[in-house]
PDB file of N, CA and C in Angstrom:
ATOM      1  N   UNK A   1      91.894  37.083  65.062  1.00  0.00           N
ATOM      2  CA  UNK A   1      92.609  38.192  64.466  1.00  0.00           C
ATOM      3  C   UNK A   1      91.690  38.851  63.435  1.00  0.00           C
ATOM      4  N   UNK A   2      91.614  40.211  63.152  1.00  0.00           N
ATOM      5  CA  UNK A   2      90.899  40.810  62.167  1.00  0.00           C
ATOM      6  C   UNK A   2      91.700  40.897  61.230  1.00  0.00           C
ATOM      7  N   UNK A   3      90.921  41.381  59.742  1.00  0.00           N
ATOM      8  CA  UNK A   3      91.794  41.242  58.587  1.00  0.00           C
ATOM      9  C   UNK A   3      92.039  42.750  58.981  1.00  0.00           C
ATOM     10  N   UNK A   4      92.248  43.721  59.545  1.00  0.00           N
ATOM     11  CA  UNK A   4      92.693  45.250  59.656  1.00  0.00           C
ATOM     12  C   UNK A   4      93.835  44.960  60.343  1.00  0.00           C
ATOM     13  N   UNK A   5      94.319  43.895  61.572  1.00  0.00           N
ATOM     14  CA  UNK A   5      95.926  43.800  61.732  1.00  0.00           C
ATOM     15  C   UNK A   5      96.308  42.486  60.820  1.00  0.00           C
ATOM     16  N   UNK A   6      95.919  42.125  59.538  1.00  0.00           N
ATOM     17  CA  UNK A   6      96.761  41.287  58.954  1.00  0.00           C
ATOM     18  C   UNK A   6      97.002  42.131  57.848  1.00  0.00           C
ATOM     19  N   UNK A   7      96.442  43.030  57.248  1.00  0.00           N
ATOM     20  CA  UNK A   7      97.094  43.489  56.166  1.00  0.00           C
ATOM     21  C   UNK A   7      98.072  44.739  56.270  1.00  0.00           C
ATOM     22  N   UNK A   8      99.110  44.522  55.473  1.00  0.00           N
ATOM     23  CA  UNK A   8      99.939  44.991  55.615  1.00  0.00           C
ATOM     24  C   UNK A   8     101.416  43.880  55.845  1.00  0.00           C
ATOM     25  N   UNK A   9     100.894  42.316  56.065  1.00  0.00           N
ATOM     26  CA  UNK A   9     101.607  41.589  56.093  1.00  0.00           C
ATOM     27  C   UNK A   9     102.022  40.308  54.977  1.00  0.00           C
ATOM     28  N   UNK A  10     103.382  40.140  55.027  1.00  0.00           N
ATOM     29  CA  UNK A  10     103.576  39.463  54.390  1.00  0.00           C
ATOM     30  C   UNK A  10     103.297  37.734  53.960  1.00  0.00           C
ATOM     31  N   UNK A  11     102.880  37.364  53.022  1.00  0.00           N
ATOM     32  CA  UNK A  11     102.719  36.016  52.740  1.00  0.00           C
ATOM     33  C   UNK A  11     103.780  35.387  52.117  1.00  0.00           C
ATOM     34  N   UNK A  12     104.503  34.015  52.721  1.00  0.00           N
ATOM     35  CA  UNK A  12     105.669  33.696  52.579  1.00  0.00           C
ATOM     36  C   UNK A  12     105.572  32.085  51.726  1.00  0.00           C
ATOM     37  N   UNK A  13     105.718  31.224  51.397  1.00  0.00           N
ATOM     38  CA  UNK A  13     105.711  30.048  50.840  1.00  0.00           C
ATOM     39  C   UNK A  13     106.642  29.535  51.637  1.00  0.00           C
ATOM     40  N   UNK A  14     106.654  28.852  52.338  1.00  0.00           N
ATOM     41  CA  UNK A  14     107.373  28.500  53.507  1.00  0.00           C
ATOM     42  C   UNK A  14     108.298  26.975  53.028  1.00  0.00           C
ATOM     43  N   UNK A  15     107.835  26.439  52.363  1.00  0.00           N
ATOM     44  CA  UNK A  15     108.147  25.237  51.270  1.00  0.00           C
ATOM     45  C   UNK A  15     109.339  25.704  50.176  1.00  0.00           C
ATOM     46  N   UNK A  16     109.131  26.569  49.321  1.00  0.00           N
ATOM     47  CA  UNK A  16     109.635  27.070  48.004  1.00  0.00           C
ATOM     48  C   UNK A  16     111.379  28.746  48.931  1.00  0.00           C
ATOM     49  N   UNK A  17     110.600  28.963  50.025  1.00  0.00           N
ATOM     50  CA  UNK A  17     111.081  30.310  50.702  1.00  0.00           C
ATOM     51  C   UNK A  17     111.051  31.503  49.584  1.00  0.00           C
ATOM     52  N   UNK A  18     109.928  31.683  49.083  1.00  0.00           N
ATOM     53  CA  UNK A  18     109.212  32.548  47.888  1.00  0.00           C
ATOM     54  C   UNK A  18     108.157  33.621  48.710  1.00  0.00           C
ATOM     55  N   UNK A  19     108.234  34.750  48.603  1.00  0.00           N
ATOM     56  CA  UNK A  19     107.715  35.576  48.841  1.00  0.00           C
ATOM     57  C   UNK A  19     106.390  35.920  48.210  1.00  0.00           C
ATOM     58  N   UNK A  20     105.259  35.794  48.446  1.00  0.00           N
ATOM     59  CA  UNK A  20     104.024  35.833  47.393  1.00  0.00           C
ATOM     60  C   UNK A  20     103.084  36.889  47.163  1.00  0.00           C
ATOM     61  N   UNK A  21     103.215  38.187  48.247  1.00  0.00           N
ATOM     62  CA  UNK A  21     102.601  39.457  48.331  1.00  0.00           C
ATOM     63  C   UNK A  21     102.483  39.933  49.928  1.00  0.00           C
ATOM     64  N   UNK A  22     101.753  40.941  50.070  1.00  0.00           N
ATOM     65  CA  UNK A  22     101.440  41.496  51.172  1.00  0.00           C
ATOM     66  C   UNK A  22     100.253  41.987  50.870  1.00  0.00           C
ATOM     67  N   UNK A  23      99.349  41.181  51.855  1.00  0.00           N
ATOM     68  CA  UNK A  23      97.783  40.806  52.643  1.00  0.00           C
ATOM     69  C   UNK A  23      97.253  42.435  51.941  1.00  0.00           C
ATOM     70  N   UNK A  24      98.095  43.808  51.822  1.00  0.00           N
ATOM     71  CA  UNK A  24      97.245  45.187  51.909  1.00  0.00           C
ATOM     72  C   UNK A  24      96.494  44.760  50.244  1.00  0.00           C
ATOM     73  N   UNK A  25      97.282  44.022  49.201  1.00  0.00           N
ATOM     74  CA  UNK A  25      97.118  43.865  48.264  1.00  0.00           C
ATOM     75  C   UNK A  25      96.149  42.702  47.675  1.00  0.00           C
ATOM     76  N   UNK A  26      95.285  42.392  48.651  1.00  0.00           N
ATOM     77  CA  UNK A  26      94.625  40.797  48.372  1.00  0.00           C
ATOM     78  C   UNK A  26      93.301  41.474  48.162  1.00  0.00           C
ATOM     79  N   UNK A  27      92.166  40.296  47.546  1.00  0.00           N
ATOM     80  CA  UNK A  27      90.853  39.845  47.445  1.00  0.00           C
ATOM     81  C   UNK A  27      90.707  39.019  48.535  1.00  0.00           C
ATOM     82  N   UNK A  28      89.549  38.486  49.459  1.00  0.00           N
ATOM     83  CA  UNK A  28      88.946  37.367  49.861  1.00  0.00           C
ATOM     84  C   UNK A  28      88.044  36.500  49.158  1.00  0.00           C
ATOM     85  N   UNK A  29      88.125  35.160  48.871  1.00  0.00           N
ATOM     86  CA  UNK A  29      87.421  34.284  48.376  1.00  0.00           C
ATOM     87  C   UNK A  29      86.375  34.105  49.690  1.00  0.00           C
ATOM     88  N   UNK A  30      85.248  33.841  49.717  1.00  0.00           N
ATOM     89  CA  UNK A  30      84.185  33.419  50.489  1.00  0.00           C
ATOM     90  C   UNK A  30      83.305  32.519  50.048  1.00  0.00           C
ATOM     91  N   UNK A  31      82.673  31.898  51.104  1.00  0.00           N
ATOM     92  CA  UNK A  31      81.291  30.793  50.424  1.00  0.00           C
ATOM     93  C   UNK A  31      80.287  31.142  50.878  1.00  0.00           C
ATOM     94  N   UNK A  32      79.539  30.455  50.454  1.00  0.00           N
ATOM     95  CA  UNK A  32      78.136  31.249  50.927  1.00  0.00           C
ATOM     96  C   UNK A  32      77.799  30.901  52.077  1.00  0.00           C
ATOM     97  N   UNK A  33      78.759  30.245  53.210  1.00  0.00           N
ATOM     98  CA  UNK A  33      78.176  30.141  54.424  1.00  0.00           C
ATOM     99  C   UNK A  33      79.014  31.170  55.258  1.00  0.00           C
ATOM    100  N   UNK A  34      79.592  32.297  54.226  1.00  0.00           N
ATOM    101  CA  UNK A  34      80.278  33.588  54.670  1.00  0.00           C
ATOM    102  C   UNK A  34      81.613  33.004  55.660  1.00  0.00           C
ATOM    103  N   UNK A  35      82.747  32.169  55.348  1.00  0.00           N
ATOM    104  CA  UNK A  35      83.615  31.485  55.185  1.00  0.00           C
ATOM    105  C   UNK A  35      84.490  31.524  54.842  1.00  0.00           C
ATOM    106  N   UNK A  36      85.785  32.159  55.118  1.00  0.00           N
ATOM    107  CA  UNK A  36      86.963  32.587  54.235  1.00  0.00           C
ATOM    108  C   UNK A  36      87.834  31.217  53.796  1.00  0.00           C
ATOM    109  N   UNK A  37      87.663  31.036  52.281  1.00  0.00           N
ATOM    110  CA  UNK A  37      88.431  29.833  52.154  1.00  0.00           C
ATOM    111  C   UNK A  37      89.839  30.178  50.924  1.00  0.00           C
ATOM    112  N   UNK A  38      90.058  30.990  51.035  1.00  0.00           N
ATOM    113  CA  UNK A  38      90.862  31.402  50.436  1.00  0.00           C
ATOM    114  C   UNK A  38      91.755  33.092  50.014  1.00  0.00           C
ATOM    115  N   UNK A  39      92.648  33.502  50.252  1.00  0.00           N
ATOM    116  CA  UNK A  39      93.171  34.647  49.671  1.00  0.00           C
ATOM    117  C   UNK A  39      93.449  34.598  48.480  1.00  0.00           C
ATOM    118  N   UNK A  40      93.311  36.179  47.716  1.00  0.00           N
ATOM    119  CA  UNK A  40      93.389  35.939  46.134  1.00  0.00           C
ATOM    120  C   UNK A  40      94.929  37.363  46.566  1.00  0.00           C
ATOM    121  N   UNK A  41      96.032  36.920  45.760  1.00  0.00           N
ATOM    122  CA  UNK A  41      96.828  37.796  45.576  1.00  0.00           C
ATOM    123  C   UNK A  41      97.071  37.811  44.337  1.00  0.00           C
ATOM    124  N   UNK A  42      97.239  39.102  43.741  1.00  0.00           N
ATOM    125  CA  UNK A  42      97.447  39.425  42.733  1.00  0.00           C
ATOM    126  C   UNK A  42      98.963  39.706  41.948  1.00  0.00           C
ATOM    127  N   UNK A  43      99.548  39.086  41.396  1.00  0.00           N
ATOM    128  CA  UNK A  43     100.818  39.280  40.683  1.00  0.00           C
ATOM    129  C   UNK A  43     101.315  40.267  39.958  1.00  0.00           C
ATOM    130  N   UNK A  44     102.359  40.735  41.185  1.00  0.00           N
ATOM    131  CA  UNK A  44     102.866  41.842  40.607  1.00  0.00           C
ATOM    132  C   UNK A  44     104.353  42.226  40.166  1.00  0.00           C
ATOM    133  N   UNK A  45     104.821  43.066  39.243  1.00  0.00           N
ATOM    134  CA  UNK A  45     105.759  42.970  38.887  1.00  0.00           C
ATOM    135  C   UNK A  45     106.484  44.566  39.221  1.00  0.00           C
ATOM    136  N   UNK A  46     107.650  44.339  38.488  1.00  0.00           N
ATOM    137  CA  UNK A  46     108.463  46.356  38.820  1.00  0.00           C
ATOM    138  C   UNK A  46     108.381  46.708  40.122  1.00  0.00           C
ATOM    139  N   UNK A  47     108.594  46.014  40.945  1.00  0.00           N
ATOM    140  CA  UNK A  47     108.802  46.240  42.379  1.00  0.00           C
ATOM    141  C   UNK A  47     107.475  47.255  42.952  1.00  0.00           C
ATOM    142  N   UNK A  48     106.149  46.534  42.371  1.00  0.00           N
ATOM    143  CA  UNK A  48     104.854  46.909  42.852  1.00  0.00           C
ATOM    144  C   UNK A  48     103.765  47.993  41.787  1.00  0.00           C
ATOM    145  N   UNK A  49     104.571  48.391  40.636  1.00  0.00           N
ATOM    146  CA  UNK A  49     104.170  49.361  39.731  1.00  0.00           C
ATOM    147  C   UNK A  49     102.908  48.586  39.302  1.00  0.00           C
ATOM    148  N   UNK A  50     103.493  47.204  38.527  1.00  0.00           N
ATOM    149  CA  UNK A  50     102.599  46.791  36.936  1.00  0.00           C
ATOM    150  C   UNK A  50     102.429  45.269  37.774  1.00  0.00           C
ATOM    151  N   UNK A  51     100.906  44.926  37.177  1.00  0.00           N
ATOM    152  CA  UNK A  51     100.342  44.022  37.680  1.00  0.00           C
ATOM    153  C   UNK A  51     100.651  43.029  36.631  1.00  0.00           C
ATOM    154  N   UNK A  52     100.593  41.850  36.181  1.00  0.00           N
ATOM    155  CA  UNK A  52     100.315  41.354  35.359  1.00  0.00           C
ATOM    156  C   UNK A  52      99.419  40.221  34.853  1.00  0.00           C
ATOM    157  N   UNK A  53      98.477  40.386  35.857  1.00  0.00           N
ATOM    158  CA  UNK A  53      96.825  40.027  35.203  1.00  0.00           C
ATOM    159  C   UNK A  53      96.541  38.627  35.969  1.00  0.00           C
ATOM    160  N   UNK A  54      97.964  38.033  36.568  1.00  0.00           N
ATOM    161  CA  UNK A  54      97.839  36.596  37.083  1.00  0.00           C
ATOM    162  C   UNK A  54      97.310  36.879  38.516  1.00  0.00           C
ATOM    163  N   UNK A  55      97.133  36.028  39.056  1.00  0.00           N
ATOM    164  CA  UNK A  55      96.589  35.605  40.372  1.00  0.00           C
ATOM    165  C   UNK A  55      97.131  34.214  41.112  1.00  0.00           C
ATOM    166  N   UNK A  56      97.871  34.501  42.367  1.00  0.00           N
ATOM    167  CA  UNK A  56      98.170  33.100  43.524  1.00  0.00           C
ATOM    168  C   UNK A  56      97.003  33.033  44.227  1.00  0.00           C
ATOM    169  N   UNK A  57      96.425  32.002  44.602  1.00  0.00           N
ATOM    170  CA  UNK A  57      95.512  31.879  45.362  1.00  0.00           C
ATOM    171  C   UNK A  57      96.124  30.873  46.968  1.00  0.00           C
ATOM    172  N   UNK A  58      95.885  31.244  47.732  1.00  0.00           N
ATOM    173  CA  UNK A  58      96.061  30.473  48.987  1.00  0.00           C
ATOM    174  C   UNK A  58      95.314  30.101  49.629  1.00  0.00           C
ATOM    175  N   UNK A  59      95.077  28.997  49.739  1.00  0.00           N
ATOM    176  CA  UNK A  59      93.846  28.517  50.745  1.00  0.00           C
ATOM    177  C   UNK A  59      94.171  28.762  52.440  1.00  0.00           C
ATOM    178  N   UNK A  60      93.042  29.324  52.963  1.00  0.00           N
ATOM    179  CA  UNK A  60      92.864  29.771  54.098  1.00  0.00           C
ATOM    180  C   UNK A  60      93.424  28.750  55.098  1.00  0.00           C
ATOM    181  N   UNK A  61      92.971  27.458  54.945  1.00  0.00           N
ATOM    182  CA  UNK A  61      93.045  26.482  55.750  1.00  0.00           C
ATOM    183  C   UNK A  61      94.680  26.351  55.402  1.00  0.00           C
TER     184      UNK A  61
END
Protein backbone atom coordinates (compact mmCIF):
# COMPACT_ATOMS: atom_id res chain seq x y z
CA UNK A 1 0.00 0.00 0.00
CA UNK A 2 1.36 3.59 -0.58
CA UNK A 3 1.20 6.25 2.01
CA UNK A 4 -1.02 8.44 -0.87
CA UNK A 5 -4.08 5.76 -0.30
CA UNK A 6 -3.52 5.71 3.49
CA UNK A 7 -3.84 9.18 4.24
CA UNK A 8 -6.80 10.48 4.73
CA UNK A 9 -7.49 7.53 7.06
CA UNK A 10 -8.34 6.97 10.26
CA UNK A 11 -6.18 5.59 13.23
CA UNK A 12 -8.24 3.79 15.81
CA UNK A 13 -6.85 2.25 19.28
CA UNK A 14 -8.55 -0.79 18.93
CA UNK A 15 -7.84 -1.75 22.78
CA UNK A 16 -9.02 1.69 24.50
CA UNK A 17 -11.90 2.19 21.13
CA UNK A 18 -10.16 5.85 21.09
CA UNK A 19 -9.85 7.55 18.04
CA UNK A 20 -6.16 8.95 17.59
CA UNK A 21 -6.07 11.09 14.21
CA UNK A 22 -6.21 10.77 10.54
CA UNK A 23 -2.93 9.52 8.62
CA UNK A 24 -3.52 13.28 6.27
CA UNK A 25 -2.21 14.76 9.61
CA UNK A 26 0.97 12.58 10.52
CA UNK A 27 4.96 12.75 10.41
CA UNK A 28 6.91 9.42 9.53
CA UNK A 29 9.54 8.24 11.92
CA UNK A 30 12.33 6.40 9.80
CA UNK A 31 15.79 4.69 10.42
CA UNK A 32 18.49 4.90 8.66
CA UNK A 33 17.99 1.73 6.88
CA UNK A 34 14.99 3.98 5.35
CA UNK A 35 12.37 1.86 7.46
CA UNK A 36 9.15 3.09 8.65
CA UNK A 37 9.03 2.35 12.32
CA UNK A 38 6.70 4.50 13.45
CA UNK A 39 3.79 7.26 12.83
CA UNK A 40 4.01 10.57 14.63
CA UNK A 41 0.40 12.09 15.11
CA UNK A 42 -0.01 15.16 16.35
CA UNK A 43 -2.65 16.21 19.09
CA UNK A 44 -5.28 18.02 18.31
CA UNK A 45 -7.91 19.81 19.87
CA UNK A 46 -11.38 22.18 18.82
CA UNK A 47 -12.46 19.69 16.49
CA UNK A 48 -9.08 20.13 14.34
CA UNK A 49 -8.44 24.08 14.81
CA UNK A 50 -5.62 24.15 17.80
CA UNK A 51 -2.89 21.76 18.15
CA UNK A 52 -1.59 21.34 21.42
CA UNK A 53 2.08 20.69 21.09
CA UNK A 54 1.69 16.83 22.22
CA UNK A 55 2.41 13.98 20.05
CA UNK A 56 0.94 9.91 19.91
CA UNK A 57 3.36 7.95 18.41
CA UNK A 58 2.44 4.44 16.89
CA UNK A 59 4.67 1.97 16.05
CA UNK A 60 4.48 0.71 12.57
CA UNK A 61 4.88 -2.84 13.47
Amino acid sequence: MRLSELSGKEIVDVNRAERLGILGQTDLEIDETGQITSLIIPSVKWFGLLRSGSEIRVPWD
